[in-house]
Protein backbone atom coordinates (compact mmCIF):
# COMPACT_ATOMS: atom_id res chain seq x y z
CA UNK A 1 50.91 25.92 -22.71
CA UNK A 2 48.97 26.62 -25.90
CA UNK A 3 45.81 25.29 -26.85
CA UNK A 4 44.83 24.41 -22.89
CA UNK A 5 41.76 24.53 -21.75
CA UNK A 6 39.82 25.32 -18.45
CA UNK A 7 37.65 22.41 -17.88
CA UNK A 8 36.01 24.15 -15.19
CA UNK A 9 35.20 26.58 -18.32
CA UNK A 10 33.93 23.89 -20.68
CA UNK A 11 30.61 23.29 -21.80
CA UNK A 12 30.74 19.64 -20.52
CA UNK A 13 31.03 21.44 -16.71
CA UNK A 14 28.89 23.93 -17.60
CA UNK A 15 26.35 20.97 -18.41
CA UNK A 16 27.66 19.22 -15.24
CA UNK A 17 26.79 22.16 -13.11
CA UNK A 18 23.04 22.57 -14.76
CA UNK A 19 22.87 18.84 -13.09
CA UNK A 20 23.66 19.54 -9.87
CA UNK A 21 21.10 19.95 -7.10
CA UNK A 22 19.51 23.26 -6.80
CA UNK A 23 16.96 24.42 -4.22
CA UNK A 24 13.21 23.93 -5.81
CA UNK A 25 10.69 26.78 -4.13
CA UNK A 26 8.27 25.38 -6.36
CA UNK A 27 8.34 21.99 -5.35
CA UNK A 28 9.05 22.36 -1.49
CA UNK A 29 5.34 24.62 -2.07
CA UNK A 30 3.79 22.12 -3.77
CA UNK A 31 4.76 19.84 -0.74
CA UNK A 32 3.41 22.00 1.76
CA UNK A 33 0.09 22.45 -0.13
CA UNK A 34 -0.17 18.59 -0.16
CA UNK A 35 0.67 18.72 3.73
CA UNK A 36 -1.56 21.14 4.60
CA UNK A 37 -4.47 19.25 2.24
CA UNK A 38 -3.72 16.00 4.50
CA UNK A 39 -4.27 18.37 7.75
CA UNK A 40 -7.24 19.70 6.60
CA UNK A 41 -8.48 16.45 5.68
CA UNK A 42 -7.36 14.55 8.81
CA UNK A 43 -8.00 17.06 11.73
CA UNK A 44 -10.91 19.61 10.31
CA UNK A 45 -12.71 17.45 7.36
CA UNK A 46 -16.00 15.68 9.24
CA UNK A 47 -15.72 11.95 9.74
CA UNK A 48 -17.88 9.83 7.36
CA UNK A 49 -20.79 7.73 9.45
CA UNK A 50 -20.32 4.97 8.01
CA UNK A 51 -17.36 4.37 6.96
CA UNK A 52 -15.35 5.76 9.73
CA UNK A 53 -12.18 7.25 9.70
CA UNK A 54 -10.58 4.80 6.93
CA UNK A 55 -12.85 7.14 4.44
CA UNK A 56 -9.77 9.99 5.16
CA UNK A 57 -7.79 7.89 3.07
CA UNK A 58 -10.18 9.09 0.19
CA UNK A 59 -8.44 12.74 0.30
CA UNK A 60 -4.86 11.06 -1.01
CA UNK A 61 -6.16 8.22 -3.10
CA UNK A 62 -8.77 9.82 -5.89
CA UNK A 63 -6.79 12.51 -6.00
CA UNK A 64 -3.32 10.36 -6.57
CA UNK A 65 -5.77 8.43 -9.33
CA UNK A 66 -6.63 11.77 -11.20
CA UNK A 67 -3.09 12.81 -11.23
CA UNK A 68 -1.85 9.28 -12.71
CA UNK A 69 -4.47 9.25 -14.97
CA UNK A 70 -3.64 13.01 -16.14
CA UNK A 71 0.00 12.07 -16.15
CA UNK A 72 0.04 9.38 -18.48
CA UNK A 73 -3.16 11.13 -20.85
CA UNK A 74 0.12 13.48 -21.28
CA UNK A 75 2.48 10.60 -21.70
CA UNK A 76 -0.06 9.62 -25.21
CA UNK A 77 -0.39 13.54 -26.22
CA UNK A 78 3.21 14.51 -25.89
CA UNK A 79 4.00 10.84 -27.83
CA UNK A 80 1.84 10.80 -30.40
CA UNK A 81 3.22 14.98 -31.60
CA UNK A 82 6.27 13.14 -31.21
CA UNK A 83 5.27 10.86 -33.78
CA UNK A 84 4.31 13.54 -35.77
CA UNK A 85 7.08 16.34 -35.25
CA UNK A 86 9.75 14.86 -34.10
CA UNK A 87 10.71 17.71 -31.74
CA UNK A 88 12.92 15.39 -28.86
CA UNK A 89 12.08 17.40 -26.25
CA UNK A 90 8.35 15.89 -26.56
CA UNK A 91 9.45 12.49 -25.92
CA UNK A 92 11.63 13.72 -22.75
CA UNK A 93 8.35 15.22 -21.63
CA UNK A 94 6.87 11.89 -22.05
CA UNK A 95 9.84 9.96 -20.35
CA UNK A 96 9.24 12.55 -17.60
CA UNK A 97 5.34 12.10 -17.13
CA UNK A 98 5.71 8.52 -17.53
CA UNK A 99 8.14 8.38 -14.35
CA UNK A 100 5.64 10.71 -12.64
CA UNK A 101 2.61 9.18 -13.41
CA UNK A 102 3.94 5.13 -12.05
CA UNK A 103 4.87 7.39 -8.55
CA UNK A 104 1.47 8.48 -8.66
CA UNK A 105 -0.04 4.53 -9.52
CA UNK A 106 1.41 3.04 -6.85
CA UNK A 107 -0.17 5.69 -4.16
CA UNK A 108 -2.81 4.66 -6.02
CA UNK A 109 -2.22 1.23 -5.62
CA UNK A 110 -1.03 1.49 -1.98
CA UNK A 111 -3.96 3.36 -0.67
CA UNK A 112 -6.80 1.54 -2.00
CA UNK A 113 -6.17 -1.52 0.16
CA UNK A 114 -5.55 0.43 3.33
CA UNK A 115 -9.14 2.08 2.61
CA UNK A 116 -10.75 -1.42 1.61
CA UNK A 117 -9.32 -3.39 4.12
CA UNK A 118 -11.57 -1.66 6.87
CA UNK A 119 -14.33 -1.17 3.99
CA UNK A 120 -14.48 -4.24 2.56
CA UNK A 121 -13.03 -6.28 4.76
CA UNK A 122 -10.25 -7.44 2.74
CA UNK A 123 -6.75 -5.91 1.35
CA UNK A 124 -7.27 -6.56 -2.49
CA UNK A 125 -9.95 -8.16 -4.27
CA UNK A 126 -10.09 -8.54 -8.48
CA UNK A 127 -12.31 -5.56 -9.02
CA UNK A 128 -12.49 -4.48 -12.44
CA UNK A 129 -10.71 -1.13 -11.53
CA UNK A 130 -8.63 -2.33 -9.41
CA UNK A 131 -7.38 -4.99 -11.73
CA UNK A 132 -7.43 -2.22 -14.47
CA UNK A 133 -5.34 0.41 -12.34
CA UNK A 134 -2.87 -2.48 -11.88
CA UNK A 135 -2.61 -3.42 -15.27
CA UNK A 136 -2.06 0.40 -16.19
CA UNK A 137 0.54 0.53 -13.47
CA UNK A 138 2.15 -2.56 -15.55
CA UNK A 139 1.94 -0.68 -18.86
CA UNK A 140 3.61 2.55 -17.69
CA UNK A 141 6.65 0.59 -15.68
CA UNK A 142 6.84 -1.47 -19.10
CA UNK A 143 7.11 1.98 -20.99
CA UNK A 144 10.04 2.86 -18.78
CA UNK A 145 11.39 -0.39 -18.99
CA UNK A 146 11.40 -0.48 -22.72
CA UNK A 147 13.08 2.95 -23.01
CA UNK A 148 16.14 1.17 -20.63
CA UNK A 149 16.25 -1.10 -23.34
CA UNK A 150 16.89 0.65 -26.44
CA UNK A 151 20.14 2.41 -26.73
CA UNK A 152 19.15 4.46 -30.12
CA UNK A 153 17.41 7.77 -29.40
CA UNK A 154 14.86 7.86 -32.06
CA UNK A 155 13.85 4.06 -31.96
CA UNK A 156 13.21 4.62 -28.15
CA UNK A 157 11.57 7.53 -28.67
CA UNK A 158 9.20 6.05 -31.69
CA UNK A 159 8.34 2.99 -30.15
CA UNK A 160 7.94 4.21 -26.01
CA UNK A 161 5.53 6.51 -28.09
CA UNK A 162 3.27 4.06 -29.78
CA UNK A 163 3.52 2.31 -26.20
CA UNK A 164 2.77 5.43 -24.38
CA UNK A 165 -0.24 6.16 -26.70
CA UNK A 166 -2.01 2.43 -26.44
CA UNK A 167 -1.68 2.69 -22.86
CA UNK A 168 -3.72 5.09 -22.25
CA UNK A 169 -6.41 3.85 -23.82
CA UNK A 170 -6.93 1.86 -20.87
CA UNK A 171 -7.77 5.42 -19.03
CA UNK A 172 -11.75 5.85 -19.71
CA UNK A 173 -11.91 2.15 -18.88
CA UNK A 174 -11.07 2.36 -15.68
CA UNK A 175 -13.27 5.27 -15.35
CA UNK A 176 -16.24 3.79 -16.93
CA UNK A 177 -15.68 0.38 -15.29
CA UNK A 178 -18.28 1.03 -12.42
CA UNK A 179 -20.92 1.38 -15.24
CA UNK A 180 -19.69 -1.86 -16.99
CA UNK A 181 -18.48 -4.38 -14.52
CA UNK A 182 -19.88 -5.49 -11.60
CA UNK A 183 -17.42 -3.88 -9.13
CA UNK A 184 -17.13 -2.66 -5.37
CA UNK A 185 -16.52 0.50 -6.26
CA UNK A 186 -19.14 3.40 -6.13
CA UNK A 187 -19.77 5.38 -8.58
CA UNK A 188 -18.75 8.54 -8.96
CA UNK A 189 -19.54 11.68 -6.64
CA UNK A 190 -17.78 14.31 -7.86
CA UNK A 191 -17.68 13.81 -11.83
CA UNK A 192 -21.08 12.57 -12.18
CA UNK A 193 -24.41 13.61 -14.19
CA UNK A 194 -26.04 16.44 -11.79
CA UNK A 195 -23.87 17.95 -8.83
CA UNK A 196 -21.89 16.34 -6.13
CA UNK A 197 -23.04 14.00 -4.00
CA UNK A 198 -20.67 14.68 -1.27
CA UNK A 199 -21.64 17.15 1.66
CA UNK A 200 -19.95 20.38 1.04
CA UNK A 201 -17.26 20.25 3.71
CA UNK A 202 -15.67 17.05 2.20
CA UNK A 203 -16.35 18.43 -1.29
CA UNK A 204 -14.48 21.21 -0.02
CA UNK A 205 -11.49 19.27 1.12
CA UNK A 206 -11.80 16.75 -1.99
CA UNK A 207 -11.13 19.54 -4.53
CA UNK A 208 -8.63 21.18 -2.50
CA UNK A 209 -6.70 17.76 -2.81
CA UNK A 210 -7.21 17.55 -6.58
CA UNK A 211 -5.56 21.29 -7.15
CA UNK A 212 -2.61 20.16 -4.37
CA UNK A 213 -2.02 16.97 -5.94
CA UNK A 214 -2.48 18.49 -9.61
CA UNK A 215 0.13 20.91 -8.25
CA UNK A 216 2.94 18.50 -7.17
CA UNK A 217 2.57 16.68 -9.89
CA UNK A 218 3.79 19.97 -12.25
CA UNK A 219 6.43 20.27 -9.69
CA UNK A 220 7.45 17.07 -9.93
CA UNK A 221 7.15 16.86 -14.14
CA UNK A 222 8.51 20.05 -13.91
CA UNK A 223 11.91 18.74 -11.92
CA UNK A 224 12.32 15.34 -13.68
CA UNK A 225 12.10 17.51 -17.32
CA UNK A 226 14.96 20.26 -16.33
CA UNK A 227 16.86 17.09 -15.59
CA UNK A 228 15.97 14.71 -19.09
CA UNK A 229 17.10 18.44 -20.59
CA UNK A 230 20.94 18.60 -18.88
CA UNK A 231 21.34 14.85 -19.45
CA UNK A 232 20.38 15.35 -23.34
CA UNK A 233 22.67 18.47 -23.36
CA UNK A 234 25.59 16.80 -21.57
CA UNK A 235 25.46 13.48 -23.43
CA UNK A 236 25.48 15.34 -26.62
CA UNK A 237 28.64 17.44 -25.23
CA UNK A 238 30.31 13.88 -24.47
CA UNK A 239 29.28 13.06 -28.04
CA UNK A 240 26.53 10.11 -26.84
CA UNK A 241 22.78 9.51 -27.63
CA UNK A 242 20.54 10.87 -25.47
């Protein structure tokens, strides 16, 4: 039959095929560096006197914070050279660190009552940061949201950028907001004028967590872009908008 042809030979299965699970050694390492952080943390990181074990909860949750706030820093970067080059892969790399970054929030989020409950003696009080980190979280999942919304490539792209970009101005807030606000939280150890205050086993185990967390987090971008890529390539196969 003339002018047949092989769909399993087409570039729309080709595409199809890029899709399709594949085995990630990079992320299942990141996983296990994560894992083994938590160990170290949990079984050979001293116990803090006075707050007791709850303080282990530190080891996930500044580290979680550092990541989200890195994630969506990336989110304004990669929009705002979108803005300015118009190269479409930027703004997948921004979908894709946006998507990262809210996982990231709501450890965030999560964690900080189960340490302040035993801390503070409550699950969630209106701290400035708190209420801050929230409000970020709300910012990022409207950033998502928005690009659900908008069916044309480019306007999604524009506007999630401009949104992406204002965003993260909310980032040295939160981090100066124990300097400005009243607030429960302390200020901080690590990144602080002069050196550490924490002793040098948890320091030890703190920065340990950062580069895990840091790590999984490039897995994880890393994953969720290869994916934006094959859906681009496959709707444009199929003749869509990606």
């Amino acid at each position: 039959m003339t002018g047949s042809v092989a769909v399993g030979d087409s570039p729309v299965s080709r595409t199809r095929a890029e899709i399709a699970p594949v085995f990630d050694w990079f992320l299942v390492a990141a996983c296990a560096a994560v894992a083994g952080t938590l160990v170290r943390a949990i079984a050979f990181t001293p116990i803090e006197m006075r707050q007791g074990p709850a303080q282990k909860i530190f080891y996930i949750h500044a580290p979680a914070a550092w990541v989200a706030f890195l994630a969506f820093g990336l989110v304004a970067i990669a929009g705002l050279l979108y803005l300015w080059l118009r190269d479409p892969r930027l703004d997948r790399f921004a979908e894709s660190s946006a998507e990262v970054g809210v996982v990231f929030t709501t450890v965030v989020l999560v964690t900080g009552p189960l340490w302040g409950r035993p801390v503070w003696g409550t699950w969630w009080t209106w701290d400035a940061r708190l209420t801050l980190t929230l409000f970020l979280w709300f910012v990022y999942a409207g950033y998502l949201v928005l690009r659900g919304a908008i069916d044309n490539q480019e306007q999604r792209a524009r506007y999630s950028a401009v949104l992406g970009a204002l965003g993260a101005l909310l980032i040295p807030f939160i981090h100066l907001s124990v300097y400005l606000f009243r607030t429960l939280h302390p200020q901080p150890i690590v990144m602080k004028p002069g050196a550490p205050s924490l002793p040098d086993e948890m320091l030890v185990t703190l920065l340990i967590a950062f580069s895990s967390f840091t790590l999984l987090y490039v897995a994880l971008l890393r994953a969720r872009y290869r994916l934006a890529e094959a859906r681009s390539a496959l709707a444009y196969q199929e003749g869509g908008d990606a």
